[in-house]
N, C-alpha and C. Protein backbone atom coordinates (compact mmCIF):
# COMPACT_ATOMS: atom_id res chain seq x y z
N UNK A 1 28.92 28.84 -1.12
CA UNK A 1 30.20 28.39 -1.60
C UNK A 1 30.10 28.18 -3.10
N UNK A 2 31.10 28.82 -3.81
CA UNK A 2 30.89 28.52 -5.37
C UNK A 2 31.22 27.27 -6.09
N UNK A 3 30.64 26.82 -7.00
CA UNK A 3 30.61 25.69 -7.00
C UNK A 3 31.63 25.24 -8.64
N UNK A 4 31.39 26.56 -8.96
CA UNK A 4 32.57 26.25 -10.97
C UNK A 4 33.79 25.57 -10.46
N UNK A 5 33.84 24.70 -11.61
CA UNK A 5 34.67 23.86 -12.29
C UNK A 5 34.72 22.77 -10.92
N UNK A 6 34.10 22.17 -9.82
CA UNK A 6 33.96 21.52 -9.07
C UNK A 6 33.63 20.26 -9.37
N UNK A 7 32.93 19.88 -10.42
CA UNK A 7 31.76 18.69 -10.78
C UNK A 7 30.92 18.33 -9.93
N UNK A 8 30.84 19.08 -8.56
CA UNK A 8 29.73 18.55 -8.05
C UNK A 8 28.43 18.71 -8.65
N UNK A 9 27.54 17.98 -8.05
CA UNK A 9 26.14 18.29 -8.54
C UNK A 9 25.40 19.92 -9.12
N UNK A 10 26.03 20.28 -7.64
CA UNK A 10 25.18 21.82 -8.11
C UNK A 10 25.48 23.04 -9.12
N UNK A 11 26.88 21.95 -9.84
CA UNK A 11 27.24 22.81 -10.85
C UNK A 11 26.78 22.42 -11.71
N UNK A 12 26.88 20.93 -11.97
CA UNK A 12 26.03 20.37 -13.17
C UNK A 12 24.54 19.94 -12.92
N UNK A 13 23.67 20.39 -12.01
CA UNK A 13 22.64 20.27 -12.43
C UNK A 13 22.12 18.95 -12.27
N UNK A 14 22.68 17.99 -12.31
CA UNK A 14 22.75 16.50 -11.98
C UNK A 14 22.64 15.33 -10.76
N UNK A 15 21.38 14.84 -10.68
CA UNK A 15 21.62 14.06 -9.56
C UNK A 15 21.72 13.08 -9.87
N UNK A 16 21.38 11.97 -8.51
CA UNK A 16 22.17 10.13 -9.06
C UNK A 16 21.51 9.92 -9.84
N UNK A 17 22.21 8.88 -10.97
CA UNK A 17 21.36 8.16 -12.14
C UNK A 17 20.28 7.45 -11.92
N UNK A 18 18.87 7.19 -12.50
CA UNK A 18 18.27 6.22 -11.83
C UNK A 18 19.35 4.77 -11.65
N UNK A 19 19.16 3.65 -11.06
CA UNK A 19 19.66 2.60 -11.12
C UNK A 19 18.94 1.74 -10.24
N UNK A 20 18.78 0.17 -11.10
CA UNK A 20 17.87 -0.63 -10.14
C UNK A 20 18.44 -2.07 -10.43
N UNK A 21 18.08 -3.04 -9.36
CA UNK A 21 18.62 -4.30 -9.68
C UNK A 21 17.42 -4.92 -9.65
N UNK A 22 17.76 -6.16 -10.59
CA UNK A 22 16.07 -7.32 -10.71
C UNK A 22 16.98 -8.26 -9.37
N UNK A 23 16.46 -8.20 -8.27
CA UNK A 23 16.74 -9.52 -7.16
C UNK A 23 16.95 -10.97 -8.15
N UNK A 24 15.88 -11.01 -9.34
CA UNK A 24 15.23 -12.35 -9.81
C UNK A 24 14.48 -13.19 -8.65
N UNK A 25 13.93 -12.50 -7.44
CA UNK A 25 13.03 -13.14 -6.72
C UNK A 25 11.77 -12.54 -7.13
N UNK A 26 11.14 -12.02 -7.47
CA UNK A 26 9.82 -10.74 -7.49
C UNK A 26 10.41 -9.42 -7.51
N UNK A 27 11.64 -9.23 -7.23
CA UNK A 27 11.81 -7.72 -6.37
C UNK A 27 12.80 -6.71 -7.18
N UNK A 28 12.93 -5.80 -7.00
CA UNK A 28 14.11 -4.51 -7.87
C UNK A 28 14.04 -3.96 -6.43
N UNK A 29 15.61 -3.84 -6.41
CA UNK A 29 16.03 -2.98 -4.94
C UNK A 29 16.79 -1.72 -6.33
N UNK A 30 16.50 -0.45 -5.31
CA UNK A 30 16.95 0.99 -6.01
C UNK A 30 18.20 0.81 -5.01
N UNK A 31 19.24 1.29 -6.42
CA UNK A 31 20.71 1.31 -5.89
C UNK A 31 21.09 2.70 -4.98
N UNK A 32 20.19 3.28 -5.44
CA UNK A 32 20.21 4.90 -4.75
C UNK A 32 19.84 5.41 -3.07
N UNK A 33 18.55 4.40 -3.13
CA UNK A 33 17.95 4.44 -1.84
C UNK A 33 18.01 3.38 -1.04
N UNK A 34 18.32 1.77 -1.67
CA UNK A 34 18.59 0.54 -0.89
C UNK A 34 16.87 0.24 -0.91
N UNK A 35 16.14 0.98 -1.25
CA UNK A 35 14.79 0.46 -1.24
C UNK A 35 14.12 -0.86 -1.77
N UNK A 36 13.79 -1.82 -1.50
CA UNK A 36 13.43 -3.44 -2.00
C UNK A 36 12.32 -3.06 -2.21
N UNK A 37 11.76 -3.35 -3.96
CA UNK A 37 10.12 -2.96 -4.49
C UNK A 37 9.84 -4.27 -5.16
N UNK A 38 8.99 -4.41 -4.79
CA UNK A 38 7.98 -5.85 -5.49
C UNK A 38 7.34 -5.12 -6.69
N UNK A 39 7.68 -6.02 -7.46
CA UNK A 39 7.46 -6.44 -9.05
C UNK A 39 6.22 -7.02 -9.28
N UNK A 40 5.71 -6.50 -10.27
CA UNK A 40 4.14 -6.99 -10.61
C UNK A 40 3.96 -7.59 -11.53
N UNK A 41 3.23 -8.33 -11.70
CA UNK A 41 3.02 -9.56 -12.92
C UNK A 41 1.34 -8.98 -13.68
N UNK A 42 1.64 -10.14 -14.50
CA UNK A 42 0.29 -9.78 -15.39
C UNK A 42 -0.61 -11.30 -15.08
N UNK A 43 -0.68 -12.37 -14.18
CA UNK A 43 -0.97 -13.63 -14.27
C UNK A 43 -2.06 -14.06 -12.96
N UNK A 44 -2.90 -12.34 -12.71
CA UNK A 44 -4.06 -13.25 -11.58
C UNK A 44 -3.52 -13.31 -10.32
N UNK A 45 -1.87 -13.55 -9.52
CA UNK A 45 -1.67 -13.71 -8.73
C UNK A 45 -2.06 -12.68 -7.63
N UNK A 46 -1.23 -12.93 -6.81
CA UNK A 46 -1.29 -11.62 -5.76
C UNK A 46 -0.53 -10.22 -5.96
N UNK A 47 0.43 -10.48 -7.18
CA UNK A 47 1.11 -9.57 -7.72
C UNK A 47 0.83 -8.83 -9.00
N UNK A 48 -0.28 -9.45 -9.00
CA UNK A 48 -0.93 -8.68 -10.50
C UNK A 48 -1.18 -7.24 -10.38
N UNK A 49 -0.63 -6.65 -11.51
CA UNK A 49 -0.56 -5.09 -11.95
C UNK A 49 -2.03 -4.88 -11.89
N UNK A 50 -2.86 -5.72 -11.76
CA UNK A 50 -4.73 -4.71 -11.93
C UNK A 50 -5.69 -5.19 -10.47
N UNK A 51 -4.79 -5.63 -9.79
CA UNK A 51 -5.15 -5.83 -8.33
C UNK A 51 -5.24 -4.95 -7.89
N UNK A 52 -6.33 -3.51 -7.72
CA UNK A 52 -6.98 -2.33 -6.93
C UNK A 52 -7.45 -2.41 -6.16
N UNK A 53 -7.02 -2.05 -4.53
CA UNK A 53 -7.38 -2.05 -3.38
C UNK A 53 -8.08 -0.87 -2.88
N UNK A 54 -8.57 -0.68 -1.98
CA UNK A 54 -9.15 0.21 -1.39
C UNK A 54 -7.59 0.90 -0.66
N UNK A 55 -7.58 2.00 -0.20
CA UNK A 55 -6.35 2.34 0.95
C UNK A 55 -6.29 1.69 1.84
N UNK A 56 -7.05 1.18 2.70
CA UNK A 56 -7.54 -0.06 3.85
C UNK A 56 -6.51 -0.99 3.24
N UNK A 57 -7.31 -1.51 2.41
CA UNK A 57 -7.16 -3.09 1.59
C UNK A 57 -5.50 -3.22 1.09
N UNK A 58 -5.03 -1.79 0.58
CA UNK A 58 -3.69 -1.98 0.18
C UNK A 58 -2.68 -2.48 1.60
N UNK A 59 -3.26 -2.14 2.68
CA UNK A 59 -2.62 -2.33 4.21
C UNK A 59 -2.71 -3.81 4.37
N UNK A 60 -4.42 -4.12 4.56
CA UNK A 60 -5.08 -5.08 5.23
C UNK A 60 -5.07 -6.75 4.45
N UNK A 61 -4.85 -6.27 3.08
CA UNK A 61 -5.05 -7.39 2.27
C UNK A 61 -3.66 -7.75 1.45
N UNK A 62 -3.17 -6.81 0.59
CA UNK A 62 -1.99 -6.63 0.13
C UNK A 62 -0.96 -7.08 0.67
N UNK A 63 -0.29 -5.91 1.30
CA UNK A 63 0.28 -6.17 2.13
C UNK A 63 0.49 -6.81 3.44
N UNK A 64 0.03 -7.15 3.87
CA UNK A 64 -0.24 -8.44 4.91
C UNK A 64 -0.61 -9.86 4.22
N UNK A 65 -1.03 -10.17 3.56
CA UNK A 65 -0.47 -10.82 2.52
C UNK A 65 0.70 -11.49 2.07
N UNK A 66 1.66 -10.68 1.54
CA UNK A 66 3.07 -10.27 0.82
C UNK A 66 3.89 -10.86 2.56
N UNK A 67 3.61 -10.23 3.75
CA UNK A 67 4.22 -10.82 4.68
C UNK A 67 3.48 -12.46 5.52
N UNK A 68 2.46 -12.53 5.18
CA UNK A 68 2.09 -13.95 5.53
C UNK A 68 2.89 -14.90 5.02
N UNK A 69 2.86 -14.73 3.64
CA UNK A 69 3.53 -15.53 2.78
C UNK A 69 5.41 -15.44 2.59
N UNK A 70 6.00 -14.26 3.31
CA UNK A 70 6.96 -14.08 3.30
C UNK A 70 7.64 -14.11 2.06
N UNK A 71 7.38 -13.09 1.41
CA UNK A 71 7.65 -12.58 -0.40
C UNK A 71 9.08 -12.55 -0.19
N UNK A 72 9.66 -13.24 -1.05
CA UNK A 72 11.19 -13.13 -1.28
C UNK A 72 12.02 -13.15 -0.12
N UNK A 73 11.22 -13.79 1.30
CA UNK A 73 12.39 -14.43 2.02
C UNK A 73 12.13 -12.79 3.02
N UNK A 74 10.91 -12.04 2.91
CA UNK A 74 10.90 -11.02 3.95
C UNK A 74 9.64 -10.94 4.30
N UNK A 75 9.11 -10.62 5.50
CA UNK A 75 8.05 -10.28 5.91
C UNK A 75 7.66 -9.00 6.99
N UNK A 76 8.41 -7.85 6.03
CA UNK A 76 8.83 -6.36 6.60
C UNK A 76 8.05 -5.58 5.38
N UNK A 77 7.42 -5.82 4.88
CA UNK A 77 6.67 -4.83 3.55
C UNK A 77 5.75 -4.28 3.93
N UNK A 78 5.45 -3.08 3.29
CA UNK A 78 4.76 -2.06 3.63
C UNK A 78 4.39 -1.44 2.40
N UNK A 79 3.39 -0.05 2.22
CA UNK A 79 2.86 0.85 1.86
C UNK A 79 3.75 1.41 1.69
N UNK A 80 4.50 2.15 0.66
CA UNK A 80 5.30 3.52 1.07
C UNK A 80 4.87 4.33 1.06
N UNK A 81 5.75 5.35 1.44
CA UNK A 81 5.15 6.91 1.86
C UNK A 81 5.56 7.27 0.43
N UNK A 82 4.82 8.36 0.50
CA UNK A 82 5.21 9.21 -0.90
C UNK A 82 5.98 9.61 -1.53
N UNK A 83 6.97 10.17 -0.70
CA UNK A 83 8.80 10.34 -0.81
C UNK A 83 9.20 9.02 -1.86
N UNK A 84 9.15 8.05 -0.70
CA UNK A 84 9.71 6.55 -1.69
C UNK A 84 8.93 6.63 -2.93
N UNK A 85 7.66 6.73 -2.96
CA UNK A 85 6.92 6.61 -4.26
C UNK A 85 7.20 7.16 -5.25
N UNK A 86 7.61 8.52 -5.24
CA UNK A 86 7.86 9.26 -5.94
C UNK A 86 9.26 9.33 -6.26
N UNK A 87 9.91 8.18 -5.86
CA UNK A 87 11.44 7.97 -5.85
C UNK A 87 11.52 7.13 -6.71
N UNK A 88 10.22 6.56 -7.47
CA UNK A 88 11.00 5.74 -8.44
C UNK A 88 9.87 6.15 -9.82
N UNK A 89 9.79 7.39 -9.79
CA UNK A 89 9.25 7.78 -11.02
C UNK A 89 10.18 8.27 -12.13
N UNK A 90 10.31 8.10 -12.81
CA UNK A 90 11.46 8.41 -14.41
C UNK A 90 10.69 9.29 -14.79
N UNK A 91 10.71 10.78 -15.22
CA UNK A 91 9.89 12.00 -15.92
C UNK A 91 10.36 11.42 -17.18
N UNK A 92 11.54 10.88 -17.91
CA UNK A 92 12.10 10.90 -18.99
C UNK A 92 10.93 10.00 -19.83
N UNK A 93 10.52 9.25 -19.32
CA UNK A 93 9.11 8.48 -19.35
C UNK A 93 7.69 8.67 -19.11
N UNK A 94 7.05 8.33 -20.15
CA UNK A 94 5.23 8.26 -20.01
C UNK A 94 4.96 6.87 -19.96
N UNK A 95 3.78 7.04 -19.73
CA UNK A 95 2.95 5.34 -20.12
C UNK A 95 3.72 4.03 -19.95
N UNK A 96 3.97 4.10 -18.80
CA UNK A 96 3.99 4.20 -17.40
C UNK A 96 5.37 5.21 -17.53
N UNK A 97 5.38 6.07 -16.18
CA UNK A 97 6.67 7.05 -15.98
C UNK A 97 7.27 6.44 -14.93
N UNK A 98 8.06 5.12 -15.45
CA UNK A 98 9.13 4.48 -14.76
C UNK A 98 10.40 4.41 -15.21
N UNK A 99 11.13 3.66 -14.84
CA UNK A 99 12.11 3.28 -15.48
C UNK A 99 12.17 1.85 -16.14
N UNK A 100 12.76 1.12 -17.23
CA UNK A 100 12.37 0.02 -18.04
C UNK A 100 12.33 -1.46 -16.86
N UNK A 101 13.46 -1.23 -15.63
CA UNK A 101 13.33 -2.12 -14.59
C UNK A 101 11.88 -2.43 -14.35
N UNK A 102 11.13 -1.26 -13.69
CA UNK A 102 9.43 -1.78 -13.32
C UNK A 102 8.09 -1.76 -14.67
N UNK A 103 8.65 -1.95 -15.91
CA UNK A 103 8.30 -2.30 -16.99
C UNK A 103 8.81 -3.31 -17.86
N UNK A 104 8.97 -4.21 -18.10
CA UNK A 104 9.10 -4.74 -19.17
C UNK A 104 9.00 -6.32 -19.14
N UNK A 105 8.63 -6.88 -20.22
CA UNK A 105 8.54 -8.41 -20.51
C UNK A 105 7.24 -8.27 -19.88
N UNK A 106 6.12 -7.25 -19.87
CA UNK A 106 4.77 -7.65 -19.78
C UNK A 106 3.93 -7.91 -20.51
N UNK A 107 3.49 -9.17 -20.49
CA UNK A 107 2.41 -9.53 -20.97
C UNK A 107 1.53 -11.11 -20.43
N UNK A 108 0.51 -11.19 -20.96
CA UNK A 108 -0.35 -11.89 -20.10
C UNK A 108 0.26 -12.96 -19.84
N UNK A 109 -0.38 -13.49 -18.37
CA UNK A 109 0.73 -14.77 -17.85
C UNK A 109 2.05 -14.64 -17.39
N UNK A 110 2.57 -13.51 -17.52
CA UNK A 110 3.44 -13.29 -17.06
C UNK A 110 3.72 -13.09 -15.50
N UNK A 111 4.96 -13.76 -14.86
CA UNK A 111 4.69 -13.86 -13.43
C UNK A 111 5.80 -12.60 -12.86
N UNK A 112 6.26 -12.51 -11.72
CA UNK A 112 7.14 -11.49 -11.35
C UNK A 112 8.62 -12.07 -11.37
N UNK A 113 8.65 -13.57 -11.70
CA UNK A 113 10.27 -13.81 -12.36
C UNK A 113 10.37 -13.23 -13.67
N UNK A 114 9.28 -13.61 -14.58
CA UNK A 114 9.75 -13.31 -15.73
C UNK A 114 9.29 -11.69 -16.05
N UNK A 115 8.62 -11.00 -15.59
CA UNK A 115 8.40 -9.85 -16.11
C UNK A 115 8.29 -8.48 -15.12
N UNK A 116 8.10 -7.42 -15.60
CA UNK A 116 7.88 -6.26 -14.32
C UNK A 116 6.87 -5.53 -15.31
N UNK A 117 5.28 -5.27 -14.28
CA UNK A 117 4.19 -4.63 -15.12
C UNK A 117 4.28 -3.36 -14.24
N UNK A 118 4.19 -2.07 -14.74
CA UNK A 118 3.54 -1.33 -13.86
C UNK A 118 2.11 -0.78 -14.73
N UNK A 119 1.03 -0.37 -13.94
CA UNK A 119 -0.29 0.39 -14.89
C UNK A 119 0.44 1.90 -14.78
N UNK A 120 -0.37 2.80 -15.83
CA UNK A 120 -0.48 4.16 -16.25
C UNK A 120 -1.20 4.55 -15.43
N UNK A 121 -1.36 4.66 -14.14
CA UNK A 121 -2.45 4.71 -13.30
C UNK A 121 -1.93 5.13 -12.03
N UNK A 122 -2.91 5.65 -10.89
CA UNK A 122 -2.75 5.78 -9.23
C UNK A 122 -2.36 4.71 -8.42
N UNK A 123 -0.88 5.21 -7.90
CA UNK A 123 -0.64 3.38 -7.28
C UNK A 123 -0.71 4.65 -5.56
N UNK A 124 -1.49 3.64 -4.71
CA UNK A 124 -1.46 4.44 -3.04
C UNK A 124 0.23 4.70 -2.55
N UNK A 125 -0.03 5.56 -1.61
CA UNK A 125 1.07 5.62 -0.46
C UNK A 125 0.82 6.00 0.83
N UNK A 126 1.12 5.37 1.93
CA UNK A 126 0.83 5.34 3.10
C UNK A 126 0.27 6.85 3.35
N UNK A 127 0.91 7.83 2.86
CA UNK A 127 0.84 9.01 3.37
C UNK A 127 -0.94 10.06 3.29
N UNK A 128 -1.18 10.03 4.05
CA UNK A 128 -2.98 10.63 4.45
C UNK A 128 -2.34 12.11 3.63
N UNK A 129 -3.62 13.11 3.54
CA UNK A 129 -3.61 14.38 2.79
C UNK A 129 -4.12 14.96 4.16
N UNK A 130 -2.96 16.20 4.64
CA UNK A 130 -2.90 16.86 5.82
C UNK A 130 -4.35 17.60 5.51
N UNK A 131 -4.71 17.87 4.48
CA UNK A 131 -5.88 19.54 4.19
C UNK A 131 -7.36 18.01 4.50
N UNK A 132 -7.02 17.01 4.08
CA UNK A 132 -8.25 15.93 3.97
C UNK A 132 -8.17 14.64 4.53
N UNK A 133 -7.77 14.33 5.62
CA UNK A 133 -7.62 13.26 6.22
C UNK A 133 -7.76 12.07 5.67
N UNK A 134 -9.17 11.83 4.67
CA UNK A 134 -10.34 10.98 4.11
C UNK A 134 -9.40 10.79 2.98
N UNK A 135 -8.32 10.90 2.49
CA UNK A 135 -7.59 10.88 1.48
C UNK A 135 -5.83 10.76 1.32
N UNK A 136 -5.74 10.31 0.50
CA UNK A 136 -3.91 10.01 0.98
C UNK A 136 -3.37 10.73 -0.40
N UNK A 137 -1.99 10.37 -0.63
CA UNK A 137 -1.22 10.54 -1.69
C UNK A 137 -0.97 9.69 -2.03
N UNK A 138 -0.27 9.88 -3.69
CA UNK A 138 -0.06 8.78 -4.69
C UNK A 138 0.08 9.20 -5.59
N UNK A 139 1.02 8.24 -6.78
CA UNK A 139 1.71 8.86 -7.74
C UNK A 139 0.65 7.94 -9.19
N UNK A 140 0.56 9.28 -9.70
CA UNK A 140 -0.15 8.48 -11.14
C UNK A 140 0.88 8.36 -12.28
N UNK A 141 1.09 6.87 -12.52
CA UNK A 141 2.19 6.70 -13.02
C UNK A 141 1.94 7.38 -14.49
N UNK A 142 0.88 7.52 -15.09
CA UNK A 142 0.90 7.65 -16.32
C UNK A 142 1.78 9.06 -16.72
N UNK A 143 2.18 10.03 -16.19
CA UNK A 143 2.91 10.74 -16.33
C UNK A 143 3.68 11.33 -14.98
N UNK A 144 3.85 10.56 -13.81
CA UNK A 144 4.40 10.71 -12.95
C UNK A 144 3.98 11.86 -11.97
N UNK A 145 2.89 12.01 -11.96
CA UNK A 145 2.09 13.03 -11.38
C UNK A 145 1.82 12.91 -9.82
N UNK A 146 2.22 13.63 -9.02
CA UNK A 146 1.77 13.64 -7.38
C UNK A 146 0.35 14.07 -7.46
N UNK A 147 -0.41 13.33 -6.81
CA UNK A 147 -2.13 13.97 -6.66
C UNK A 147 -2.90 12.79 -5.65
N UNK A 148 -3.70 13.07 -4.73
CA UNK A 148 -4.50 12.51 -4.04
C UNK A 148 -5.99 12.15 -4.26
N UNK A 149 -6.17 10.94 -3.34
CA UNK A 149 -7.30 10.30 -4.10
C UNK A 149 -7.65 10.29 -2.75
N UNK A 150 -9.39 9.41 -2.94
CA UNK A 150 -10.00 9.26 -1.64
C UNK A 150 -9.64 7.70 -1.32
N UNK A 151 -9.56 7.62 -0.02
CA UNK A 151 -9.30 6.30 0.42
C UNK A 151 -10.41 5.53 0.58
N UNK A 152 -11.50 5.79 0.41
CA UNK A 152 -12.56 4.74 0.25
C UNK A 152 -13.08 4.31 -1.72
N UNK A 153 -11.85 4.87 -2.46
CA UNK A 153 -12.29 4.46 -3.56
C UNK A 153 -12.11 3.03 -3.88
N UNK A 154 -12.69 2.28 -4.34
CA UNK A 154 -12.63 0.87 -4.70
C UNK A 154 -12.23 0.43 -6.25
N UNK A 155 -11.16 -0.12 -6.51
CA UNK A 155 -11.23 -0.63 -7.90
C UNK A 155 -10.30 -0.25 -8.98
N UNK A 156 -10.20 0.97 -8.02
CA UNK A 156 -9.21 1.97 -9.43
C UNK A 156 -8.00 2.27 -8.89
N UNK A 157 -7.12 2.06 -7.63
CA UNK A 157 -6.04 2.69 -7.76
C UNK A 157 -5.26 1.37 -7.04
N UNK A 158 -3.96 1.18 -7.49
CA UNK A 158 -2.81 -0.29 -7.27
C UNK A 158 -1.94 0.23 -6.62
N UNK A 159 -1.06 -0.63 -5.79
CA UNK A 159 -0.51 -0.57 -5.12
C UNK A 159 0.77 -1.43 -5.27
N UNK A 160 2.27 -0.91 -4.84
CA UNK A 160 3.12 -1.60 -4.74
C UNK A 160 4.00 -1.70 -3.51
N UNK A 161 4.04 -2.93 -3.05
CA UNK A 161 4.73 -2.57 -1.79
C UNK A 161 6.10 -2.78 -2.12
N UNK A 162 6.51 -2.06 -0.62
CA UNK A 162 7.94 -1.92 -0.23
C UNK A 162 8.95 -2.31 0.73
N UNK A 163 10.00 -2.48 1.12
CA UNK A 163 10.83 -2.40 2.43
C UNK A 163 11.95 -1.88 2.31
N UNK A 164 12.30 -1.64 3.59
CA UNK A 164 13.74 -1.12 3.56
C UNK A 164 15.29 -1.37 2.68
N UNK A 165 14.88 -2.82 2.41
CA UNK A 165 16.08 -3.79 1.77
C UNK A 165 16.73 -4.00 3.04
N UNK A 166 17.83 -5.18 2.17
CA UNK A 166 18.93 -5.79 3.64
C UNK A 166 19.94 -5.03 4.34
């Protein structure tokens, strides 16, 4: 079906704008997907941007965690899959390739009211690598890159969890 002088998308080339809301609990829900993402701090907590889990640990420790404690009034968080992950990468952006929502007002001490950190770095996603079992997917934020890591690496790759929203 032709699509000139329509304005739909597939004439212009254009999909939804990014768009995100700060909860002001810890959290940015995406207006696009309804997705609820926890916000990372720079202050030691459990939300700290340099907290690197193992793939295990992002499950076992992290996230279970985040629902013990019932983060922002939910205890439905999870790992996302890659899809979501890769749903909140900004190309228009490097260092970190987000959008200014999961960046800004970071700096040390900073908690997840007052600020949003993301690293330039491999954050996990639930999703295993079909060719390598021993390995999942994940987005390296530093230029928004899809690529897989091993799940027994320790130290180097962060994690942000997720839920559905309300």
């Amino acid at each position: 079906m032709p699509c000139a002088s329509t304005g739909q998308d597939g004439e212009i080339r254009a999909g939804a704008t990014l768009a995100y809301v700060d909860n002001g609990d810890g959290t940015i829900t995406d207006v696009n997907t309804g997705l609820m993402w926890e916000k990372k701090s720079l202050d030691g907590s459990s939300h700290d941007v340099n907290f690197r889990p193992t793939w295990d640990g992002a499950f076992t420790v992290h996230v279970a965690g985040l629902n013990a404690a019932n983060f922002a009034g939910h205890n439905d968080w999870r790992v996302p899959n890659v899809k979501e992950l890769v749903s909140i990468v900004n190309y228009e952006n490097v260092n970190p390739a987000v959008s200014p929502a999961f960046n800004n007002n970071c700096a040390s001490g900073c908690t997840v009211l007052t600020c949003s950190c993301t690293r330039s770095s491999f954050y996990w996603s639930s999703t295993t690598g079909a060719p390598n079992p021993g390995g999942a997917w994940g987005i390296d934020f530093q230029f928004g890159d899809l690529i897989a890591d091993n799940k027994t690496v320790n130290g180097n790759d962060a994690i942000r969890a997720v839920r559905a929203g309300s």
